[in-house]
C-alpha atoms as a PDB file:
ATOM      1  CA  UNK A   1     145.152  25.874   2.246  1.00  0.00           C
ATOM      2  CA  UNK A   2     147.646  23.617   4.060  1.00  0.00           C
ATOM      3  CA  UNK A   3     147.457  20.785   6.094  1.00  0.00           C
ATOM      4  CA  UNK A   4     145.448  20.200   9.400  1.00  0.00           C
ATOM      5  CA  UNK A   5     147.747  18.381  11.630  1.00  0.00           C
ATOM      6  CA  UNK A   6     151.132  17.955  12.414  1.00  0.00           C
ATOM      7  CA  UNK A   7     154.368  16.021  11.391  1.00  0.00           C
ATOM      8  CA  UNK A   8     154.208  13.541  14.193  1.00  0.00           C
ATOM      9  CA  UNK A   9     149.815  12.931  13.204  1.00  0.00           C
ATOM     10  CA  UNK A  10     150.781  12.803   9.916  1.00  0.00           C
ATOM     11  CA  UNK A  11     153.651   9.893  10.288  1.00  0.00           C
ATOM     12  CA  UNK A  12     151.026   8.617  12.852  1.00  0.00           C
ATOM     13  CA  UNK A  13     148.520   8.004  10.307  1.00  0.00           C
ATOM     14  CA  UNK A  14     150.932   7.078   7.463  1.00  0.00           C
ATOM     15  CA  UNK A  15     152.051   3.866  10.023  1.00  0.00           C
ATOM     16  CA  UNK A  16     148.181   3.338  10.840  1.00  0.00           C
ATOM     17  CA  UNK A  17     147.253   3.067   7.077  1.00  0.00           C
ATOM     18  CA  UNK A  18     150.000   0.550   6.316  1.00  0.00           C
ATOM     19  CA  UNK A  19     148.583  -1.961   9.976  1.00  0.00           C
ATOM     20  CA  UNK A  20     145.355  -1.043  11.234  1.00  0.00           C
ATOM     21  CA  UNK A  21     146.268  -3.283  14.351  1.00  0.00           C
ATOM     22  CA  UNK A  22     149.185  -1.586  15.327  1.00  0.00           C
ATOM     23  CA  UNK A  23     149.426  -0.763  18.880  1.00  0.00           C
ATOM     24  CA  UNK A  24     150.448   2.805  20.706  1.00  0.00           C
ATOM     25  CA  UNK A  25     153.520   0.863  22.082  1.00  0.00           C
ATOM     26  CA  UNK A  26     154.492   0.030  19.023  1.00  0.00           C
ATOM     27  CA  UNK A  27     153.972   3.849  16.696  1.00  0.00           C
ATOM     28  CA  UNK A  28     155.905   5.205  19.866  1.00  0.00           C
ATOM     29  CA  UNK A  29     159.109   3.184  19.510  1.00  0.00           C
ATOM     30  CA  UNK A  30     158.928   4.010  15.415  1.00  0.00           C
ATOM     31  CA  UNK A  31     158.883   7.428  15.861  1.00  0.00           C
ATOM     32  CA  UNK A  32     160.779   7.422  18.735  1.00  0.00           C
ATOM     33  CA  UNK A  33     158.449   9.263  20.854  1.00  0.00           C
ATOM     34  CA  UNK A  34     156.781   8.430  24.399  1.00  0.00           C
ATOM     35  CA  UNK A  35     153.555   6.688  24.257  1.00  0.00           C
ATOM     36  CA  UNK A  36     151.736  10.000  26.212  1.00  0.00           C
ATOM     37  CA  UNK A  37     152.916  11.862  23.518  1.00  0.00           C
ATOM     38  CA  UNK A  38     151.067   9.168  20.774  1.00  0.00           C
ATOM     39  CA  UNK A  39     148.355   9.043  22.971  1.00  0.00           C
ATOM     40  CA  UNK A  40     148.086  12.904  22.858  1.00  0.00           C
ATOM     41  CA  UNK A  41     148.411  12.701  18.869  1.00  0.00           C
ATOM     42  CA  UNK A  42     145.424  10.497  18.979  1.00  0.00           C
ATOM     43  CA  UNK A  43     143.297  12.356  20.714  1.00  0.00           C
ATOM     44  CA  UNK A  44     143.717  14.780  18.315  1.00  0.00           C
ATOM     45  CA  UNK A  45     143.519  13.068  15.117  1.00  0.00           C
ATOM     46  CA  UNK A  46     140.149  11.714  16.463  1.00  0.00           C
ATOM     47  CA  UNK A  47     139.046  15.282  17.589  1.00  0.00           C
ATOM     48  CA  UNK A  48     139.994  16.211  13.770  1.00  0.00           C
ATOM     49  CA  UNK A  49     137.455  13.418  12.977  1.00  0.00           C
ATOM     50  CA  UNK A  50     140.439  11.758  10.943  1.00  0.00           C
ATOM     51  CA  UNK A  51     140.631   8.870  13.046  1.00  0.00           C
ATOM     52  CA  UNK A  52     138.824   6.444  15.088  1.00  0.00           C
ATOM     53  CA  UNK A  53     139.041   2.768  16.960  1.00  0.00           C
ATOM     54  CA  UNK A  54     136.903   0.176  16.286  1.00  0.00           C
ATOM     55  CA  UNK A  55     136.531  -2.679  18.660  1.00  0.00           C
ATOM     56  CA  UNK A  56     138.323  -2.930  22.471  1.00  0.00           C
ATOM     57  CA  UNK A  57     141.770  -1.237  23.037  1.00  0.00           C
ATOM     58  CA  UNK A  58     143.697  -4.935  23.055  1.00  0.00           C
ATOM     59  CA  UNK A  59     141.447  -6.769  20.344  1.00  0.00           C
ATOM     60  CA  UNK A  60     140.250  -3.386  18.312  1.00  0.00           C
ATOM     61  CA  UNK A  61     141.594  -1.669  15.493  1.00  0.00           C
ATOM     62  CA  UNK A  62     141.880   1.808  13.602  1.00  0.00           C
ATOM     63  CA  UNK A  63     140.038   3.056  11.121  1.00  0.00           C
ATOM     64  CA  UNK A  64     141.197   6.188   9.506  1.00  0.00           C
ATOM     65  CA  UNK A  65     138.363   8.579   7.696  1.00  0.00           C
ATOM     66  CA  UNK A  66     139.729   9.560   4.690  1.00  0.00           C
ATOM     67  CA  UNK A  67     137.536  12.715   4.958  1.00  0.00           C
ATOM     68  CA  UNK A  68     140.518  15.844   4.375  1.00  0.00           C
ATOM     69  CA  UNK A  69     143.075  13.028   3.658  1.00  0.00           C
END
Protein backbone atom coordinates (compact mmCIF):
# COMPACT_ATOMS: atom_id res chain seq x y z
CA UNK A 1 0.00 0.00 0.00
CA UNK A 2 1.62 3.36 -0.85
CA UNK A 3 1.44 6.62 0.39
CA UNK A 4 -1.67 8.93 0.92
CA UNK A 5 -0.61 12.27 -0.23
CA UNK A 6 1.50 13.91 -2.49
CA UNK A 7 5.16 15.16 -3.02
CA UNK A 8 4.41 18.76 -2.31
CA UNK A 9 2.13 17.40 1.38
CA UNK A 10 4.78 15.32 2.00
CA UNK A 11 7.76 18.13 1.85
CA UNK A 12 4.92 20.20 3.51
CA UNK A 13 4.88 18.16 6.50
CA UNK A 14 8.61 17.24 6.52
CA UNK A 15 9.21 21.44 6.94
CA UNK A 16 6.20 21.47 9.57
CA UNK A 17 7.85 18.68 11.72
CA UNK A 18 11.24 20.38 11.81
CA UNK A 19 9.12 24.34 13.07
CA UNK A 20 5.74 23.91 14.17
CA UNK A 21 5.47 27.84 13.90
CA UNK A 22 6.29 28.14 10.49
CA UNK A 23 4.06 30.26 8.52
CA UNK A 24 2.28 29.53 4.85
CA UNK A 25 4.44 32.51 3.57
CA UNK A 26 7.24 31.04 4.57
CA UNK A 27 6.69 26.76 3.26
CA UNK A 28 5.67 28.66 -0.05
CA UNK A 29 8.95 30.45 -0.74
CA UNK A 30 10.87 26.89 0.31
CA UNK A 31 9.21 25.00 -2.04
CA UNK A 32 8.88 27.55 -4.34
CA UNK A 33 5.26 27.36 -4.75
CA UNK A 34 2.35 30.09 -4.37
CA UNK A 35 0.85 30.35 -1.03
CA UNK A 36 -2.90 29.22 -2.68
CA UNK A 37 -1.25 26.34 -3.71
CA UNK A 38 0.12 25.64 0.27
CA UNK A 39 -3.02 26.68 1.36
CA UNK A 40 -4.70 24.06 -0.93
CA UNK A 41 -2.07 21.35 0.42
CA UNK A 42 -3.36 22.15 3.81
CA UNK A 43 -6.62 21.72 3.39
CA UNK A 44 -5.90 18.51 2.40
CA UNK A 45 -3.49 17.24 4.80
CA UNK A 46 -6.11 18.30 7.44
CA UNK A 47 -8.98 16.57 5.45
CA UNK A 48 -6.46 13.41 5.59
CA UNK A 49 -6.68 14.03 9.39
CA UNK A 50 -2.72 14.31 9.21
CA UNK A 51 -2.64 17.75 10.21
CA UNK A 52 -4.13 20.38 12.26
CA UNK A 53 -3.59 24.15 13.83
CA UNK A 54 -3.67 24.83 17.19
CA UNK A 55 -4.16 28.31 18.45
CA UNK A 56 -5.01 31.67 16.04
CA UNK A 57 -3.58 31.80 12.43
CA UNK A 58 -0.74 34.64 13.55
CA UNK A 59 -0.02 33.32 17.23
CA UNK A 60 -1.05 29.38 16.55
CA UNK A 61 0.85 26.54 15.55
CA UNK A 62 0.76 22.99 13.78
CA UNK A 63 0.40 19.95 15.09
CA UNK A 64 0.90 17.03 12.85
CA UNK A 65 -1.02 13.50 13.84
CA UNK A 66 1.30 11.00 13.37
CA UNK A 67 -1.67 8.65 12.68
CA UNK A 68 -0.48 6.92 8.86
CA UNK A 69 2.88 8.80 9.25
Amino acid sequence: MGRKWGENEEKILDIINKDVFVTISDISKSLDISTNAVENNISKLKKKGLLKRIGSAKGGHWEIIEKDL
